[in-house]
Protein backbone atom coordinates (compact mmCIF):
# COMPACT_ATOMS: atom_id res chain seq x y z
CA UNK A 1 0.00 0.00 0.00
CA UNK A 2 0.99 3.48 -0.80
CA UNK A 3 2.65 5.26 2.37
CA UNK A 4 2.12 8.51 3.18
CA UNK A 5 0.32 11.39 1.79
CA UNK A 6 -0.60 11.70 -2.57
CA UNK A 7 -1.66 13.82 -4.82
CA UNK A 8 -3.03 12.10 -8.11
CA UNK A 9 -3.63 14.37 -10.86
CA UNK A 10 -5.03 17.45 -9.13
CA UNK A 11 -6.96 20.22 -11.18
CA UNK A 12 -8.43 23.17 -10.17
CA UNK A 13 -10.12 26.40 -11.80
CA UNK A 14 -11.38 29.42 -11.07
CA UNK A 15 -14.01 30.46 -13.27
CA UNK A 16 -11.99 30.57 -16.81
CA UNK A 17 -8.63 30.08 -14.93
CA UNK A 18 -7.01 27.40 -14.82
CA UNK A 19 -5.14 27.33 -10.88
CA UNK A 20 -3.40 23.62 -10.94
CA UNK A 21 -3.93 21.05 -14.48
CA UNK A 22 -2.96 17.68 -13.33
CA UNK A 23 -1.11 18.15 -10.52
CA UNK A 24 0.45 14.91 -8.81
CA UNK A 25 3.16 14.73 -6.15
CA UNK A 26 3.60 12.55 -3.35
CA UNK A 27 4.87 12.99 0.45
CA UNK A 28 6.27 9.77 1.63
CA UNK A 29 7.09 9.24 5.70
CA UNK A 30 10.26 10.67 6.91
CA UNK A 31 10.68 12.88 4.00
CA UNK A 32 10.55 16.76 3.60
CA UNK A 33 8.86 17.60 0.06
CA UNK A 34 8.72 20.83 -1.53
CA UNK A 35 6.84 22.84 -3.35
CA UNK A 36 8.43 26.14 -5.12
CA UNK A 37 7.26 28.65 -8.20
CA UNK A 38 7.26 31.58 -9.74
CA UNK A 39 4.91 34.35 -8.44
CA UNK A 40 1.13 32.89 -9.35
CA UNK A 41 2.40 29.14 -10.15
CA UNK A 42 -0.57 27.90 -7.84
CA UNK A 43 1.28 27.12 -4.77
CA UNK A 44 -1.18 28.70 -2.37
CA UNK A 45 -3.69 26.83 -4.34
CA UNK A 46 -2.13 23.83 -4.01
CA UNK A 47 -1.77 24.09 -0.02
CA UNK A 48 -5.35 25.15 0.13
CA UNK A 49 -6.36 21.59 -1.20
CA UNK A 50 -4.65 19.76 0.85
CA UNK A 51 -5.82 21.42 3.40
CA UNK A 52 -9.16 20.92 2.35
CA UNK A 53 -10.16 24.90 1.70
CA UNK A 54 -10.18 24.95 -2.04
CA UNK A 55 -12.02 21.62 -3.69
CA UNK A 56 -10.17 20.07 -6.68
CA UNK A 57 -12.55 19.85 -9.46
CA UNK A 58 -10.34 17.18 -10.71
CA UNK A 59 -7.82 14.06 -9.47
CA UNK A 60 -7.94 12.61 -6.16
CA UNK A 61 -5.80 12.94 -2.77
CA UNK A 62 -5.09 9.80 -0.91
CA UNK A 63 -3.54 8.84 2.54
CA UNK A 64 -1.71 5.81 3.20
CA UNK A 65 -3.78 4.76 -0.21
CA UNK A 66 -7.23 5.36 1.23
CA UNK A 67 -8.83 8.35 -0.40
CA UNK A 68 -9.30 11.56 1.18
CA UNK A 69 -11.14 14.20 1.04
CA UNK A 70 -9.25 16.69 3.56
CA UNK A 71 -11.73 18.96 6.10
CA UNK A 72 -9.56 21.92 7.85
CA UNK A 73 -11.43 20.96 11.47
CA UNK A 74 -10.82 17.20 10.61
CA UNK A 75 -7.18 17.23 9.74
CA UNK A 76 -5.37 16.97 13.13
CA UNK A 77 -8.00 14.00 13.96
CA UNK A 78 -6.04 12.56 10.83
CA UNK A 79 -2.69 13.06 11.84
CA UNK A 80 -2.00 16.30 9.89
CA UNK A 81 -1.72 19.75 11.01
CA UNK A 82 -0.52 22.74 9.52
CA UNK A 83 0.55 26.38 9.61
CA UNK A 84 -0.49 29.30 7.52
CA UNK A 85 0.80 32.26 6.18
CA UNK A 86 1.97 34.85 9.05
CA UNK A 87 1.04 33.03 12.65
CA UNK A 88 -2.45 33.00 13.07
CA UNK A 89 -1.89 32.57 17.34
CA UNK A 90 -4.52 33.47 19.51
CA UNK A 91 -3.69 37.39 21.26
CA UNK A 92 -5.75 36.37 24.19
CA UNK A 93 -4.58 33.46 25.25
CA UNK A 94 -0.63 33.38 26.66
CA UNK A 95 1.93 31.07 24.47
CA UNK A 96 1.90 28.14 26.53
CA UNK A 97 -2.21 28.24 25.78
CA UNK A 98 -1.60 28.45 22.31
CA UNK A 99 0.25 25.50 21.89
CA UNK A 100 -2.10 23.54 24.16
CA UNK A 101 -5.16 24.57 21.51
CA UNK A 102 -2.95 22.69 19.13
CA UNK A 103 -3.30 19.58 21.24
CA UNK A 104 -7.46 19.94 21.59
CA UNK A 105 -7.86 16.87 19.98
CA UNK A 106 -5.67 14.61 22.95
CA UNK A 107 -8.11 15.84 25.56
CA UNK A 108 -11.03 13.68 26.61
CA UNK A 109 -12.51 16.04 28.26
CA UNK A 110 -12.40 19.08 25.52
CA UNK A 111 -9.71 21.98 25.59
CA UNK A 112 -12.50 24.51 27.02
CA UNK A 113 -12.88 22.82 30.76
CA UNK A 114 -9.16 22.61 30.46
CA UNK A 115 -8.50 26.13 29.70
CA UNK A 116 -11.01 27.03 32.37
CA UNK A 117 -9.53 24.90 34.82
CA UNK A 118 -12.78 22.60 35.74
CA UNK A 119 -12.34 19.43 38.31
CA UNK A 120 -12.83 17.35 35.55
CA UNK A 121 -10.38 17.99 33.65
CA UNK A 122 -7.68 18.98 35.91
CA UNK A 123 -5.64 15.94 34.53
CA UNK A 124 -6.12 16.66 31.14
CA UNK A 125 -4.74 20.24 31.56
CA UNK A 126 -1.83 19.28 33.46
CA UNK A 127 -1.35 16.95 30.85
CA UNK A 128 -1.86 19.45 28.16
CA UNK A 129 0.60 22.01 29.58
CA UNK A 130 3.16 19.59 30.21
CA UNK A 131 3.55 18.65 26.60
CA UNK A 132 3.18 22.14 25.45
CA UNK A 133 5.88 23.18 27.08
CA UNK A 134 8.02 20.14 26.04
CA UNK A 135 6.96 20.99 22.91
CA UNK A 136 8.17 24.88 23.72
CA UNK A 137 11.46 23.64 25.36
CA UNK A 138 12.34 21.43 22.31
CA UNK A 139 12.20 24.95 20.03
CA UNK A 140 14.19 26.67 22.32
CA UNK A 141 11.36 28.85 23.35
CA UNK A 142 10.36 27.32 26.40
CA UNK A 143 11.06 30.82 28.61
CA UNK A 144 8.02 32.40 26.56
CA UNK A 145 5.74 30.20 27.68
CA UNK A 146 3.39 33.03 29.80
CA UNK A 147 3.90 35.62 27.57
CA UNK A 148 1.26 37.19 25.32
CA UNK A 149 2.26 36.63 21.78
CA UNK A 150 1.46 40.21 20.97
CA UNK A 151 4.97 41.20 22.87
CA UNK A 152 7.00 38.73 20.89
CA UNK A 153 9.52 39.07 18.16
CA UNK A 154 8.06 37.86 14.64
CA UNK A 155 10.78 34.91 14.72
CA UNK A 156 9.26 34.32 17.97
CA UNK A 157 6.38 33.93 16.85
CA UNK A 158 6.85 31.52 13.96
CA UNK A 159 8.42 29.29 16.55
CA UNK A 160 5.52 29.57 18.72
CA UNK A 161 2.86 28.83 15.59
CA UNK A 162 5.34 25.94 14.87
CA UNK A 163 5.13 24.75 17.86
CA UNK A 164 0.92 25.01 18.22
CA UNK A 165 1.47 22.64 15.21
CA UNK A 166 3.49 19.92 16.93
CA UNK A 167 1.61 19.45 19.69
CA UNK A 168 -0.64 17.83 17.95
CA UNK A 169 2.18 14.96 17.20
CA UNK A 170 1.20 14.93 13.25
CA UNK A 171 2.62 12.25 11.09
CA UNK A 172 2.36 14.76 8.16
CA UNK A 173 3.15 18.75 8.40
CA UNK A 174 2.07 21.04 5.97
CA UNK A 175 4.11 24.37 6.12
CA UNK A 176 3.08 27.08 4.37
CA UNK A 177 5.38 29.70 3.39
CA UNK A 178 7.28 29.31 7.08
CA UNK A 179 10.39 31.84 6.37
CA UNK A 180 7.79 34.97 5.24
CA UNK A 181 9.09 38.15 6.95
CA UNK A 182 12.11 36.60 8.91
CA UNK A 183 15.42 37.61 8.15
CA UNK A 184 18.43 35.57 7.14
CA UNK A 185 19.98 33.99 10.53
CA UNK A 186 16.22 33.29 11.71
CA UNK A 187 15.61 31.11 7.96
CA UNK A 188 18.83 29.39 8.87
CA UNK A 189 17.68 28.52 12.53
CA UNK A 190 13.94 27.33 11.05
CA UNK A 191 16.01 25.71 8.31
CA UNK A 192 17.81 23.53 11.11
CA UNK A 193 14.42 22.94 12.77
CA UNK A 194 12.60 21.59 9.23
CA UNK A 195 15.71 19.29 8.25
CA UNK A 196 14.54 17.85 11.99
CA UNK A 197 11.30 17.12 11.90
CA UNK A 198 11.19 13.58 10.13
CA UNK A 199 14.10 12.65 12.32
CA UNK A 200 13.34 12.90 15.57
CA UNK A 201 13.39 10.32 18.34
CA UNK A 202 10.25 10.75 19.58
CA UNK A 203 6.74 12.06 17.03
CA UNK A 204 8.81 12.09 13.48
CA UNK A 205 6.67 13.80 10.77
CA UNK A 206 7.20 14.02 7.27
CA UNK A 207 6.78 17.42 6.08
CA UNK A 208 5.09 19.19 2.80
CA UNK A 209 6.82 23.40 2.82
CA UNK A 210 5.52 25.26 0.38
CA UNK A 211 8.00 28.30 -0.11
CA UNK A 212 9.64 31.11 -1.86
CA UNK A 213 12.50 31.25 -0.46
CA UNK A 214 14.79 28.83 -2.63
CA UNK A 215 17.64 29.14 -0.06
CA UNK A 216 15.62 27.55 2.95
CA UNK A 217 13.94 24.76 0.50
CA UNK A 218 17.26 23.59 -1.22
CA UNK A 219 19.11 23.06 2.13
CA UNK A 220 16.12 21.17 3.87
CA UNK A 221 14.13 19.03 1.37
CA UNK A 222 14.86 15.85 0.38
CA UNK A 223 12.49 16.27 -2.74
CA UNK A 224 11.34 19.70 -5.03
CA UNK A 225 7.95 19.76 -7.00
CA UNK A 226 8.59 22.68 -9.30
CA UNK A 227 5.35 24.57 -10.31
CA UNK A 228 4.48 26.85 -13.26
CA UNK A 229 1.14 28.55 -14.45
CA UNK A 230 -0.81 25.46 -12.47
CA UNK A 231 1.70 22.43 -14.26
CA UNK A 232 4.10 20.79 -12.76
CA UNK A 233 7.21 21.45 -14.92
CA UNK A 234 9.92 19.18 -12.98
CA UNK A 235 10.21 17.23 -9.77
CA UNK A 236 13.43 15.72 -8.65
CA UNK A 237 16.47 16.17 -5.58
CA UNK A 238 17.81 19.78 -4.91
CA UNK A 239 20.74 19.05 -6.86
CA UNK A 240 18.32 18.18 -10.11
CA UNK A 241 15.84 20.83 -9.82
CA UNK A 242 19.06 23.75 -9.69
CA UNK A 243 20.28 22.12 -12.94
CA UNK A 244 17.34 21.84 -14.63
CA UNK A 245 16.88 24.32 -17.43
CA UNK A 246 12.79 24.65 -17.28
CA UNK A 247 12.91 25.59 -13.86
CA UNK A 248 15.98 28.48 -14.70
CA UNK A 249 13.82 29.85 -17.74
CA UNK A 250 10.29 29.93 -15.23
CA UNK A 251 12.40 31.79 -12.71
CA UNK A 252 14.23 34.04 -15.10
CA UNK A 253 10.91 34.65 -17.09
CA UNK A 254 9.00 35.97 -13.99
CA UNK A 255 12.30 37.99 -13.24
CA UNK A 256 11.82 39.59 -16.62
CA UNK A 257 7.92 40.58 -16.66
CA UNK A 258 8.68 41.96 -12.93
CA UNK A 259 10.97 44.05 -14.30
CA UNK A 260 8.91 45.13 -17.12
CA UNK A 261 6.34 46.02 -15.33
């Protein structure tokens, strides 16, 4: 049986525009896959249906070779989480709480009563909070765990959305456009972190970045799906993608209509 998650010939339009046309790619266990383009090559697009906010209107997704048809409430339930573009955290709740809603779906009974401290769930928070700040400790961030993310550095942040995303223990992490707004020695410290993720000793997950930043995505991923106006147009190791020629001209022709413009 097929392992992990697969895209099989995804298409997807937008009234007369064509977003993906037959789109396939697969993310195997204790891999990191990538997903790069050009400005408008349907990455976003692409992330959206896996995560189940944009319907493909053709091909089929499957998980461990059962089909799926991906709901954004469902996916942790399935072993998937993800993060979105900037960090999406919660201003009223502290960082510690934060990661703990990533975990909602561990807790018998229900993140609320744990948040609010009931009798009943008293073990369940403990619980909660314990692995949240395990969770915290591992990304070095573990001394932020009562702060308000409001107060926090932007790096910070991204550790702390990153982190919200772990607790869950997914087998499968979707990252979408992770390195957006940080500077270079903060992409180098997440780049570190990513190359990590299928690796570790305890909750490995394989991991699906979607990116711009070719820097951060050639040093972590062990494979690149190469995107252009919705096709795929080459898939292969970092070292085949940099010396393939259709991926130099889709770069270097969307370096030439910027500057046009």
């Amino acid at each position: 049986m097929e392992q992990g998650l697969a895209l099989h010939h995804i298409g997807v339009r937008f009234g007369g525009l064509t977003a993906l046309d037959d789109v396939s790619l697969r993310v195997p266990p204790g891999r990191v896959v990538g997903v790069i383009g050009p400005n408008g090559a349907g990455k976003t697009t692409l992330f959206n249906v896996v995560c189940g906010f944009v319907p493909p209107d053709a091909g089929t997704i499957t998980l461990d070779g059962r089909p799926l048809r991906p709901r954004p409430h469902r996916l942790t339930r399935l072993g998937i989480a993800r993060t979105l573009q900037g960090t999406g955290l919660f201003a009223g709740l502290t960082v510690v709480e934060n990661v703990m809603a990533g975990a909602t779906h561990t807790a018998r009974a229900g993140f609320l009563p744990a948040l609010l401290g009931l009798p009943r769930s008293d073990r369940d928070e403990r619980r909660l909070r314990q692995d949240a700040l395990d969770v915290l400790d591992s990304l070095g961030i573990a001394g932020h765990a009562d702060a308000a993310p409001g107060t926090l550095p932007f790096a910070v942040r991204q550790r702390v959305a990153l982190a919200r995303a772990l607790a869950a223990r997914p087998r499968l992490l979707l990252l979408d456009e992770p390195a957006g707004g940080l500077g270079g020695d903060d992409i180098t410290e997440l780049a570190e972190l990513v190359r990590q993720l299928p690796r570790r000793d305890t909750d490995p997950c394989a991991v699906l970045l979607v990116e711009h930043h070719m820097d951060l995505v050639m040093s972590v991923c062990d494979e690149i799906v190469v995107l252009d106006f919705g096709r795929v147009i080459a898939a292969g190791t970092p070292d085949e993608i940099r010396d393939d020629p259709a991926v130099t001209d889709a770069y270097l022709g969307a370096a030439v209509d910027e500057a046009a413009a």
